[in-house]
N, C-alpha and C. Protein backbone atom coordinates (compact mmCIF):
# COMPACT_ATOMS: atom_id res chain seq x y z
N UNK A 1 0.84 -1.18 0.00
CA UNK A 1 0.00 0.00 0.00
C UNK A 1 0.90 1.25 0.00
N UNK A 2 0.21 2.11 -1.21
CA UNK A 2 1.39 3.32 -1.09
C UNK A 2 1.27 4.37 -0.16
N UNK A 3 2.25 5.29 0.14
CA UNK A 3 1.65 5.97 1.38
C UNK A 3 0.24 7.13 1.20
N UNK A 4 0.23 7.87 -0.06
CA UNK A 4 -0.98 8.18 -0.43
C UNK A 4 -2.19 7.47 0.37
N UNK A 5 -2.57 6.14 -0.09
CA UNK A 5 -3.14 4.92 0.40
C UNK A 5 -3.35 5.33 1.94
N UNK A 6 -2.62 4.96 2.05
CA UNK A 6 -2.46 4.64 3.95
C UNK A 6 -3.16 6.31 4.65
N UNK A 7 -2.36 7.31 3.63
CA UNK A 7 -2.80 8.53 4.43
C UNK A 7 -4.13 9.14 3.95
N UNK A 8 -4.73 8.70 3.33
CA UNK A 8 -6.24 8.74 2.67
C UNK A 8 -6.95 8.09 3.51
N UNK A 9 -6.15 6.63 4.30
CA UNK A 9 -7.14 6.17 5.52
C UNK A 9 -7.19 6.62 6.93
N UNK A 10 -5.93 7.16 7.00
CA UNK A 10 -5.41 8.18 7.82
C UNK A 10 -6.54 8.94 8.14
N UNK A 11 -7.13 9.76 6.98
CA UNK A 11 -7.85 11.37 6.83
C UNK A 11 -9.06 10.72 7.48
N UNK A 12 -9.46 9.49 7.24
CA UNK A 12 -10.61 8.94 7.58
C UNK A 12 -10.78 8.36 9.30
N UNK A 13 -9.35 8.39 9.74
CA UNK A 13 -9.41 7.99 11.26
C UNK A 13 -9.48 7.17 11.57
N UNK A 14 -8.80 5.72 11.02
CA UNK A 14 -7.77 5.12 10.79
C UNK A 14 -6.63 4.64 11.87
N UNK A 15 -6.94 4.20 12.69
CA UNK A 15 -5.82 4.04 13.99
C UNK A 15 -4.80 3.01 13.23
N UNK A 16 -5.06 2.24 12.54
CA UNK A 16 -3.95 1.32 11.73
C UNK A 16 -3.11 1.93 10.79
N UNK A 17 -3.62 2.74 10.47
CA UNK A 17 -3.27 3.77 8.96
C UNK A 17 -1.89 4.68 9.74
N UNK A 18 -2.48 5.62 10.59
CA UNK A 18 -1.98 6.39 11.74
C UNK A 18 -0.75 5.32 12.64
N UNK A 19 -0.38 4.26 12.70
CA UNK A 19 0.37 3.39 13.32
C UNK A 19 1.24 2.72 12.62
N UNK A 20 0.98 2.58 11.13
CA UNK A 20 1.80 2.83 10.66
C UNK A 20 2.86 3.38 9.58
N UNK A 21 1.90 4.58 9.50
CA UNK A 21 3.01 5.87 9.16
C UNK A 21 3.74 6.17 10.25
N UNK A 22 3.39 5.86 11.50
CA UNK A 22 4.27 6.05 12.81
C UNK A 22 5.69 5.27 12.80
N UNK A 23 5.01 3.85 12.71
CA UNK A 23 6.25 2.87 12.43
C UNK A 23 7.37 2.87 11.73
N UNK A 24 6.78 3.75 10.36
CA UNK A 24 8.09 3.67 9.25
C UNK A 24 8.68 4.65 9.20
N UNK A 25 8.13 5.94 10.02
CA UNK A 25 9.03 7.32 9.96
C UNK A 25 9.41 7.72 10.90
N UNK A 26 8.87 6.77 12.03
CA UNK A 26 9.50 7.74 13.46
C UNK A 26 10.80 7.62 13.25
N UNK A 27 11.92 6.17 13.04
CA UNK A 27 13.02 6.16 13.40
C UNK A 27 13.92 7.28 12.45
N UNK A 28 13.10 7.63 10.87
CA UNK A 28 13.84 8.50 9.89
C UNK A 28 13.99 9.62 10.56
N UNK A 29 12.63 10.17 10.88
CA UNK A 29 12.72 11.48 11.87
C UNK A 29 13.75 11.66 12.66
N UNK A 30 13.42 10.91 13.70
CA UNK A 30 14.50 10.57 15.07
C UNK A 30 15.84 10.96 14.36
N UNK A 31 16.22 10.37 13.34
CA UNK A 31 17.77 10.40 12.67
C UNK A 31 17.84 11.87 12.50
N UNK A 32 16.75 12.32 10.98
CA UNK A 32 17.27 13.78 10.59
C UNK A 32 17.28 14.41 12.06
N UNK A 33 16.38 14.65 13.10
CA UNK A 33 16.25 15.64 14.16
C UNK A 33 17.99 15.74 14.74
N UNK A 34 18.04 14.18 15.06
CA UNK A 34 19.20 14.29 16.17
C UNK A 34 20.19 14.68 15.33
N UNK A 35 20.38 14.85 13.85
CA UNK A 35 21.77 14.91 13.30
C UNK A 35 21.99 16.64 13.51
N UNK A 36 20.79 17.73 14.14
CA UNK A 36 20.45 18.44 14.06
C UNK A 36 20.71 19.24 15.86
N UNK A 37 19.95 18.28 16.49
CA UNK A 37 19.80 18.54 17.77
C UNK A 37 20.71 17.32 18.42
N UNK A 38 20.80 17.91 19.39
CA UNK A 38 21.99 16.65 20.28
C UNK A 38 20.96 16.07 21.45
N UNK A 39 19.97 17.11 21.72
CA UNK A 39 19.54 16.27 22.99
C UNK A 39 18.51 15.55 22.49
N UNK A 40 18.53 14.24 22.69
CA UNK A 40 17.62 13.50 22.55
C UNK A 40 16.57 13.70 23.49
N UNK A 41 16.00 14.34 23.99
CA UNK A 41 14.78 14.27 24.57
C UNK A 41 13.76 14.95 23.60
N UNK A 42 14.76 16.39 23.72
CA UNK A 42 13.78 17.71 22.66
C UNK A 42 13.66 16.92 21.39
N UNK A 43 14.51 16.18 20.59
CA UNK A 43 13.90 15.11 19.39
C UNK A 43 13.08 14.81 19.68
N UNK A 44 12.64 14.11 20.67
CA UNK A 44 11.48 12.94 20.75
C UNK A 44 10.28 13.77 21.24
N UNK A 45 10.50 14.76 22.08
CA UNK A 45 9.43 15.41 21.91
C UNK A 45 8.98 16.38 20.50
N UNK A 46 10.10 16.94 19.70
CA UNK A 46 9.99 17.54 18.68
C UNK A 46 8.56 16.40 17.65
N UNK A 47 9.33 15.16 17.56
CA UNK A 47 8.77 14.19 16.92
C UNK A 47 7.45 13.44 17.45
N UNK A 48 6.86 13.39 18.73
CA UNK A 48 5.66 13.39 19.52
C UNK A 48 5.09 14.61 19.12
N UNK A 49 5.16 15.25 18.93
CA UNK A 49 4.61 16.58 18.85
C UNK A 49 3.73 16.83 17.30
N UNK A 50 4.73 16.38 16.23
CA UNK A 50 4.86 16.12 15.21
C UNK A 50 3.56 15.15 14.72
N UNK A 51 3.54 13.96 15.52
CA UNK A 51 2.86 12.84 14.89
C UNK A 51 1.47 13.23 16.02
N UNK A 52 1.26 13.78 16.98
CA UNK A 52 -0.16 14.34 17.42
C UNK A 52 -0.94 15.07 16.70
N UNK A 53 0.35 16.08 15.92
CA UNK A 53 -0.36 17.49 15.23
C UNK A 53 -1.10 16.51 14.04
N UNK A 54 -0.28 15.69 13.26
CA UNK A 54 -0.96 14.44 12.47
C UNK A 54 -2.13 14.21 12.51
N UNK A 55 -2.02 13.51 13.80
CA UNK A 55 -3.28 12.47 14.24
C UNK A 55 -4.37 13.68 14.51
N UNK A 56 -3.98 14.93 15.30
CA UNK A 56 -5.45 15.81 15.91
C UNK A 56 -5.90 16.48 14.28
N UNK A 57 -5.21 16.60 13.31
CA UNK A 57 -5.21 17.61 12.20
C UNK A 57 -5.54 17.18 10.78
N UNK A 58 -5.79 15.77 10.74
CA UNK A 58 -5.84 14.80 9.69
C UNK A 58 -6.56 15.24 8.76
N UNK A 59 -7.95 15.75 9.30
CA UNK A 59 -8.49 15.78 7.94
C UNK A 59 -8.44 17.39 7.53
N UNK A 60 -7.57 18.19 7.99
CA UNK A 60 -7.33 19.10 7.77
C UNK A 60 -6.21 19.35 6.41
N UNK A 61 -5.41 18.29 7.06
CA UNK A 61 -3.76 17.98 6.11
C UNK A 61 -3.99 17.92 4.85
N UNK A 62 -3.17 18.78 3.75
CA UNK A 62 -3.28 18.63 2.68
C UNK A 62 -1.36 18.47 2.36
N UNK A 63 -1.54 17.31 2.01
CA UNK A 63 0.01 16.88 1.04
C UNK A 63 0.04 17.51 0.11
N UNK A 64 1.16 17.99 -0.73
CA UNK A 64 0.96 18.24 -1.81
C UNK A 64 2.55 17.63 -2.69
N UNK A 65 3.17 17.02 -1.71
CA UNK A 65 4.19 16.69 -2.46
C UNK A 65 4.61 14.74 -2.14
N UNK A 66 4.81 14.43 -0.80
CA UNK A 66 4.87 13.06 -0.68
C UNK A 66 4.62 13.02 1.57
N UNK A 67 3.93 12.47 1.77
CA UNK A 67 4.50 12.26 3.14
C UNK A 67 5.38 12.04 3.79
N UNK A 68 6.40 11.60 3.67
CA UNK A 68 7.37 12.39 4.11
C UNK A 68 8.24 13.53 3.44
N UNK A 69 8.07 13.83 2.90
CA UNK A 69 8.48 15.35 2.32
C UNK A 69 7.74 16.24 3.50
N UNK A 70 6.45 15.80 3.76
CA UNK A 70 5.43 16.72 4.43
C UNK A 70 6.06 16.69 6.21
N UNK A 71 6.14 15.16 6.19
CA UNK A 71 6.57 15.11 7.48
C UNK A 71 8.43 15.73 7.47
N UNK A 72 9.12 15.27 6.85
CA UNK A 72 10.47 15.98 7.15
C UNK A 72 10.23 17.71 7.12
N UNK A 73 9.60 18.66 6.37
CA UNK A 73 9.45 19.55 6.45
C UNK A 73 8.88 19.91 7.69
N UNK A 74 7.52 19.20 8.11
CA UNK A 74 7.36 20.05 9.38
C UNK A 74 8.26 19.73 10.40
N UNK A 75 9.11 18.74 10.67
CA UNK A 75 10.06 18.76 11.80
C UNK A 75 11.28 19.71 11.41
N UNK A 76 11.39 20.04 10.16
CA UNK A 76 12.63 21.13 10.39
C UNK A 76 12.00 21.97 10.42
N UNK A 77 10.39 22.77 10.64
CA UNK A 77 10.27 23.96 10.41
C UNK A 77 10.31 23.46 12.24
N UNK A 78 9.72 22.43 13.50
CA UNK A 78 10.24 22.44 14.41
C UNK A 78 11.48 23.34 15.24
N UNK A 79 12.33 22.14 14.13
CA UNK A 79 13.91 22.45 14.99
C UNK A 79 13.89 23.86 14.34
N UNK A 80 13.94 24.65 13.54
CA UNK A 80 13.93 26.45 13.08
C UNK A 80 13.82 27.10 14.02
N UNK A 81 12.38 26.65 14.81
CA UNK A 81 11.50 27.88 15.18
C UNK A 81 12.04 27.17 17.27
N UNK A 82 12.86 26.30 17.16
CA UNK A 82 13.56 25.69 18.60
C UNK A 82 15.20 26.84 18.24
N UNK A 83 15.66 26.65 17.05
CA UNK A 83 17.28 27.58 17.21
C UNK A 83 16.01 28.93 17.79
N UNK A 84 15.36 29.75 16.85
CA UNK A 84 15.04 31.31 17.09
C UNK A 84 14.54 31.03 18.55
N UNK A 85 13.41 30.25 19.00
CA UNK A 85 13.04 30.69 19.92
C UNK A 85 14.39 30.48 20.90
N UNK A 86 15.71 29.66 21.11
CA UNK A 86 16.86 29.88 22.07
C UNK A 86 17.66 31.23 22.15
N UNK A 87 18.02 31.72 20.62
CA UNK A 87 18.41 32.97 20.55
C UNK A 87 17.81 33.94 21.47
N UNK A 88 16.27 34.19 21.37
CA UNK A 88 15.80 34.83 21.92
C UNK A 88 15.89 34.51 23.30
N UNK A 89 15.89 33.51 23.78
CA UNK A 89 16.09 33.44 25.21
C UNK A 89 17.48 33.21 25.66
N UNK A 90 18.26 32.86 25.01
CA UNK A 90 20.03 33.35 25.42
C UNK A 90 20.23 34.94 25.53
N UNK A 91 20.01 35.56 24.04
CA UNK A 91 19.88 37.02 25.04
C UNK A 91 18.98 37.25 25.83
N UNK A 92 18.12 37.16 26.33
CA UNK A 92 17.09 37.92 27.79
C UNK A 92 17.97 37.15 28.55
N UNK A 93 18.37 35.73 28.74
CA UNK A 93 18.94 35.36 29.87
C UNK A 93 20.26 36.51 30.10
N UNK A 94 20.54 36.86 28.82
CA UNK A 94 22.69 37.79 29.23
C UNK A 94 21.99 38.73 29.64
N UNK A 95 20.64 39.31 29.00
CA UNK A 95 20.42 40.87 29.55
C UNK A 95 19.76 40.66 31.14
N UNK A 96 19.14 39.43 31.57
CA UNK A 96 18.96 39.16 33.02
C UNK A 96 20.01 39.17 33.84
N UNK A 97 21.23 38.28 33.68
CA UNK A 97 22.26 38.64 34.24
C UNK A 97 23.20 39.71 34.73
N UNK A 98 22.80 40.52 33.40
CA UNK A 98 23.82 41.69 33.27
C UNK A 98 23.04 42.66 34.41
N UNK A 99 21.88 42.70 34.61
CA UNK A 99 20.92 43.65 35.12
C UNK A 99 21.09 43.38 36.78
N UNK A 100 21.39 42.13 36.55
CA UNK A 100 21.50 41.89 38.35
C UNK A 100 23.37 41.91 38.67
N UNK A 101 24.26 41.69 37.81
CA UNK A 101 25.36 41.90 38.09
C UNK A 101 25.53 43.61 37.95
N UNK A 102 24.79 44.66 37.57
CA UNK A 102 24.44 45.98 38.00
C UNK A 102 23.73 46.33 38.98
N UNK A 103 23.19 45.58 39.68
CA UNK A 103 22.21 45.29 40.88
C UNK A 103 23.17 45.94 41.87
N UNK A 104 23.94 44.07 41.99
CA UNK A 104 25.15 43.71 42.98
C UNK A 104 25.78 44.86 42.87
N UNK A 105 26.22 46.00 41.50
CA UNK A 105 27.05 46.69 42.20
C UNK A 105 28.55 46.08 41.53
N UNK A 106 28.16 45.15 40.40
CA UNK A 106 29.56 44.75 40.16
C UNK A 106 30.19 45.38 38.81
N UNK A 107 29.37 46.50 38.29
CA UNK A 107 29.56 47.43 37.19
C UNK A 107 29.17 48.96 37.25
N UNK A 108 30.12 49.34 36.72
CA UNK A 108 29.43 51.24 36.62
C UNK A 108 29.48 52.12 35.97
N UNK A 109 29.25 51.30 34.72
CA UNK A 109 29.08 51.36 33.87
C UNK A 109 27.37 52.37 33.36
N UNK A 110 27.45 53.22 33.63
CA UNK A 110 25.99 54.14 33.64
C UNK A 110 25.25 54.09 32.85
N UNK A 111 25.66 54.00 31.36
CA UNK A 111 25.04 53.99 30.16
C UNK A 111 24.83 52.66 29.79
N UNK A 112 25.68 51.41 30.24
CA UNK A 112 25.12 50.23 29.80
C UNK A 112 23.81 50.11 30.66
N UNK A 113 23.81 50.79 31.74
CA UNK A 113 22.98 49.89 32.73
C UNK A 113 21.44 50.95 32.39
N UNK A 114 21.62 52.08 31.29
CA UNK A 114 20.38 52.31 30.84
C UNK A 114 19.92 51.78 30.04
N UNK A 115 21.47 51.41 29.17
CA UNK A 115 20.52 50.75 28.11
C UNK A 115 20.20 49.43 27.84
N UNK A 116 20.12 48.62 29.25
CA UNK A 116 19.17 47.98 29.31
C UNK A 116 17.63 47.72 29.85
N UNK A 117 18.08 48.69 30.89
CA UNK A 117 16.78 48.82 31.44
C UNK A 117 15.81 49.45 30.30
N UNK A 118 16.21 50.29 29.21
CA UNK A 118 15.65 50.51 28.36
C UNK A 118 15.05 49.19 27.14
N UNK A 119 15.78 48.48 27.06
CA UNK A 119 15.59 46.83 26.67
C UNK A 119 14.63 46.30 27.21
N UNK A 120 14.74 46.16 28.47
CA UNK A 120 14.02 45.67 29.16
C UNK A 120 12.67 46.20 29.11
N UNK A 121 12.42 47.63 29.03
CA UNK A 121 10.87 48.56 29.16
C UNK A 121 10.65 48.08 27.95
N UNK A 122 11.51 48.18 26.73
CA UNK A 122 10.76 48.01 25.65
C UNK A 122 10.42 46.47 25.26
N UNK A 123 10.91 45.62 25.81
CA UNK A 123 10.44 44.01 26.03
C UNK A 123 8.95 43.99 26.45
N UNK A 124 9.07 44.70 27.52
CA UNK A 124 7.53 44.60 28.39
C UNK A 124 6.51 45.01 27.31
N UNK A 125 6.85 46.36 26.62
CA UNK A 125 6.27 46.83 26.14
C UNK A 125 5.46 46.39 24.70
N UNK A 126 6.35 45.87 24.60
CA UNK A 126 6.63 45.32 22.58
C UNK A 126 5.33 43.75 23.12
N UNK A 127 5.94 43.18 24.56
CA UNK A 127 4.99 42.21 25.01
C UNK A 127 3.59 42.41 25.04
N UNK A 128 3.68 43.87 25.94
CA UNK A 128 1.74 44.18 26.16
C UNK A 128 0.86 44.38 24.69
N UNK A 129 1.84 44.69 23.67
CA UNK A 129 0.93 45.00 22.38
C UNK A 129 0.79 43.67 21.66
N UNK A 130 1.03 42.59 22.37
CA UNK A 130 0.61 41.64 21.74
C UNK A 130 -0.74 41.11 21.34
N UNK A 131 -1.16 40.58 20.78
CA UNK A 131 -3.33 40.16 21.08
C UNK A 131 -2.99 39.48 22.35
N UNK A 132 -4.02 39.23 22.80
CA UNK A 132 -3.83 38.77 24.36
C UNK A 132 -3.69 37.48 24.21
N UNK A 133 -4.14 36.19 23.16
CA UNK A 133 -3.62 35.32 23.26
C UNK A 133 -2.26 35.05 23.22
N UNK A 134 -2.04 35.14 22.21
CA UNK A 134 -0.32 35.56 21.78
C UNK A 134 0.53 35.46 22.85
N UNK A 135 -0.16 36.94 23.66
CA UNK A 135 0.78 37.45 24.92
C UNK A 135 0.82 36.27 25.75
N UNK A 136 -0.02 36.26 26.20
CA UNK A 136 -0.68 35.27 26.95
C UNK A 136 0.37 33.25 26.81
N UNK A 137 0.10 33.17 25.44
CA UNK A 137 1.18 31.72 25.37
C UNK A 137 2.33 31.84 25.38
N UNK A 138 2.99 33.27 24.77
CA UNK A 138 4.15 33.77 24.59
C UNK A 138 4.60 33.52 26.27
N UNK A 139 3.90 34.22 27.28
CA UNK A 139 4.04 34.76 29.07
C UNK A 139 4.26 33.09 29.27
N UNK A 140 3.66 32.24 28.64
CA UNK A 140 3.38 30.88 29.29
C UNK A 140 4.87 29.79 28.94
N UNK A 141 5.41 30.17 27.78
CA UNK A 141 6.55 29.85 26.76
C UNK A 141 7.68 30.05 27.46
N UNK A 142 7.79 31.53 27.47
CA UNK A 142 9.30 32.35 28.15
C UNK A 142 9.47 32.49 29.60
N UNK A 143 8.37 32.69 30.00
CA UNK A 143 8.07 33.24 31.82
C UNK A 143 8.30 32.01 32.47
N UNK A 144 7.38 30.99 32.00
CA UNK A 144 6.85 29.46 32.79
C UNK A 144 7.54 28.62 32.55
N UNK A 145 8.00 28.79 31.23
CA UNK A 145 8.98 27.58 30.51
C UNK A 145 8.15 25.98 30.03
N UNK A 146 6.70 26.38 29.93
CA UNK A 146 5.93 25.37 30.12
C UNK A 146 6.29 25.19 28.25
N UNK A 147 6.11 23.51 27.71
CA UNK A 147 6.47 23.46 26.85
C UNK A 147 4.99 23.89 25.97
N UNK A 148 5.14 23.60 24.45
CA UNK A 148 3.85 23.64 23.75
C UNK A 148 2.87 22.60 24.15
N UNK A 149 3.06 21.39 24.23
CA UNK A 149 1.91 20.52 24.57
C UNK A 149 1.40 20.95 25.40
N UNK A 150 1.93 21.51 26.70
CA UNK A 150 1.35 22.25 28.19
C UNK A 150 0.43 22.91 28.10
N UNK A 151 1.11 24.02 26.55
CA UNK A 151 0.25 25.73 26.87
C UNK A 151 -1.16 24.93 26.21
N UNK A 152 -0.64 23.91 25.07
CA UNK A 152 -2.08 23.44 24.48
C UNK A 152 -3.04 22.87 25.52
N UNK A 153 -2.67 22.34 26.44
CA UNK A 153 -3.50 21.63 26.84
C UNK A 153 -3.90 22.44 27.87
N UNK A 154 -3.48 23.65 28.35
CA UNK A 154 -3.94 24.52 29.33
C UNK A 154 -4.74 25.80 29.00
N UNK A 155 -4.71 25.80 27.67
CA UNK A 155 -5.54 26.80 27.22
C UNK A 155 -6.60 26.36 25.82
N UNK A 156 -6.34 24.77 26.23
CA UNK A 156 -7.34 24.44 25.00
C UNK A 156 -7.57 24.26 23.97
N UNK A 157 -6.39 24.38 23.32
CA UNK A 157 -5.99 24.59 21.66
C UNK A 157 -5.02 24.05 21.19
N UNK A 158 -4.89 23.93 20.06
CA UNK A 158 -4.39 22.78 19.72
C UNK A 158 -2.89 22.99 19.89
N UNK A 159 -1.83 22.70 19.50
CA UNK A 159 -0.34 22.19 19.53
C UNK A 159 0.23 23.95 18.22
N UNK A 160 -0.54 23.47 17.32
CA UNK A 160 -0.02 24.52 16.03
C UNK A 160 -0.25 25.80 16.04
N UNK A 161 -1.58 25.71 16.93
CA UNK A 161 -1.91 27.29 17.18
C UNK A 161 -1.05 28.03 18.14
N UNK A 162 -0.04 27.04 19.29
CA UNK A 162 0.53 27.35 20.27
C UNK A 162 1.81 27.87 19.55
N UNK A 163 2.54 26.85 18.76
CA UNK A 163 3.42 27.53 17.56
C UNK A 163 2.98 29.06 16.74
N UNK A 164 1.75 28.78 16.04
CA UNK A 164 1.79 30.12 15.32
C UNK A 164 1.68 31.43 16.15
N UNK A 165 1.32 31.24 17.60
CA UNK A 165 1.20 32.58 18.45
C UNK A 165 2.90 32.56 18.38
N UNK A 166 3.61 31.75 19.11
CA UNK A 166 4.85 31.92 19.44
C UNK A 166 5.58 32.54 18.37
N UNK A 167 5.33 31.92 17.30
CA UNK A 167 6.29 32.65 16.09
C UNK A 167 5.78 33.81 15.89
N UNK A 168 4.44 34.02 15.91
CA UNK A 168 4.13 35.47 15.64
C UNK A 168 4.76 36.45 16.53
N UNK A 169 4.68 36.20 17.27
CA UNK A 169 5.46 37.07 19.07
C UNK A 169 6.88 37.01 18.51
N UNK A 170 7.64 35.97 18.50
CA UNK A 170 8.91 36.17 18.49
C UNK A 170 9.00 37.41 17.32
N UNK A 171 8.24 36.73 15.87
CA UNK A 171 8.50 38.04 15.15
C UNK A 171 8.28 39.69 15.23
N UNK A 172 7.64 40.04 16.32
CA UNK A 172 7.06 40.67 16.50
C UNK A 172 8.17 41.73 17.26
N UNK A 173 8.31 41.01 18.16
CA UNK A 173 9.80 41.02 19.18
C UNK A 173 11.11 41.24 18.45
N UNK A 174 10.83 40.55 17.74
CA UNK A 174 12.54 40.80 16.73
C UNK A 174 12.27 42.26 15.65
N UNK A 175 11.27 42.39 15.63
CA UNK A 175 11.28 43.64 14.48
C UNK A 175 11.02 44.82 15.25
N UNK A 176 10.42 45.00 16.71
CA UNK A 176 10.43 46.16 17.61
C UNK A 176 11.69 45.86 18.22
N UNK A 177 12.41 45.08 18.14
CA UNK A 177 13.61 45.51 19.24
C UNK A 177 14.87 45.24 18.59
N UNK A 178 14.86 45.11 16.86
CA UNK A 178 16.27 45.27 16.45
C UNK A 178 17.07 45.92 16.92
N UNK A 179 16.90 47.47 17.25
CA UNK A 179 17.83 47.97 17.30
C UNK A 179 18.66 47.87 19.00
N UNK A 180 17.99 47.19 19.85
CA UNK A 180 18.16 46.75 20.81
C UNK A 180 19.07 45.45 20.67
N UNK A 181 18.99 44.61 19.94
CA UNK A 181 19.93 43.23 19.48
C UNK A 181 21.14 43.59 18.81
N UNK A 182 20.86 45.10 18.29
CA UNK A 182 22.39 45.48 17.60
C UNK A 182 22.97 45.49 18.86
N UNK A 183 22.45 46.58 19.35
CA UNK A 183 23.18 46.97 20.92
C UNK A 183 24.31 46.30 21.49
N UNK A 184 23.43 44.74 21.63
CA UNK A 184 23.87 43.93 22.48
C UNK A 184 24.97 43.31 21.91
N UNK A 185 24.99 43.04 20.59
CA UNK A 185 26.03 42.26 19.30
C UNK A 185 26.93 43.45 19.66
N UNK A 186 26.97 44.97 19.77
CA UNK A 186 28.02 45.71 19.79
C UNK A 186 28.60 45.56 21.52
N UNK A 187 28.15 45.32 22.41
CA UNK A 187 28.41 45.62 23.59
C UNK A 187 29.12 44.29 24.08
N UNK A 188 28.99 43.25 23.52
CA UNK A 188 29.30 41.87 23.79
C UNK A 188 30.54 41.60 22.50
């Protein structure tokens, strides 16, 4: 049976169909992810994540090229949107640090230590203009550290919608606070 086949029984809900497209691609997945990512956990959840959005989204799914084409694509648009969302939280973590090692008193540096606190206002800020969901999964993402399956299952919605707020936010974030990321690339 070709996979067309299988994922046509799939659309129909299909627990055999769904078990095994599981069977024959988890381990491919597993490979591309980890050659990608080192920790094997975030793989396997990358790839759980992956084959739910499947199973909850089926008859939504439109292939247009081969299943796994469909499936390797959405796990690297995964691991993508796992590098941006770290970036973004490696710097807030240096600009957290830096803010409390100005705290302590261990810099005096006058002008760095505005211009983060200025970073910082405009973080909050660039945050509150979010739609409130957005804000809201974004607060749940960065603040809580709760993963996507979490925010889905704590606010009701599905896995992808928890992604498209997040990416929307991050982008959102990255285009109000470029000139704040230069900053930091110059100061570091």
């Amino acid at each position: 049976m070709s996979d067309i086949d299988i994922f046509q029984k799939l659309k129909s809900g299909d627990i055999k169909a769904f078990e095994q497209i599981y069977d024959k691609y988890w381990s491919k997945l597993f490979d591309q992810a980890h050659r990608r990512l080192a920790d094997e956990e975030i793989v396997k959840e990358f790839i759980q994540d992956l084959f739910t959005e499947l199973w909850l989204n089926k008859g939504k799914i439109e292939i247009h090229t081969s299943l796994s084409s469909y499936l390797q694509q959405s796990l690297k648009f995964k691991i993508f949107n796992h590098y941006k969302s770290q970036q973004v939280q490696e710097r807030y973590k240096e600009f957290v640090n830096i803010q409390a090692s100005l705290r302590s008193g261990n810099s005096n540096q006058t002008e760095e230590h505005l211009n983060y606190t200025d970073l910082h206002q405009a973080l909050k800020k660039c945050i509150e203009k979010l739609p409130k969901q957005a804000q809201r999964v974004y607060k749940l993402k960065q603040e809580d550290g709760l993963t996507y399956p979490e925010i889905a299952a704590l606010l009701q919605i599905s896995i992808s919608t928890v992604e498209k707020h997040i990416i929307r936010a991050l982008k959102t974030i990255r285009e109000e606070l470029k000139y704040f990321f230069l900053l930091l690339f110059f100061i570091f």
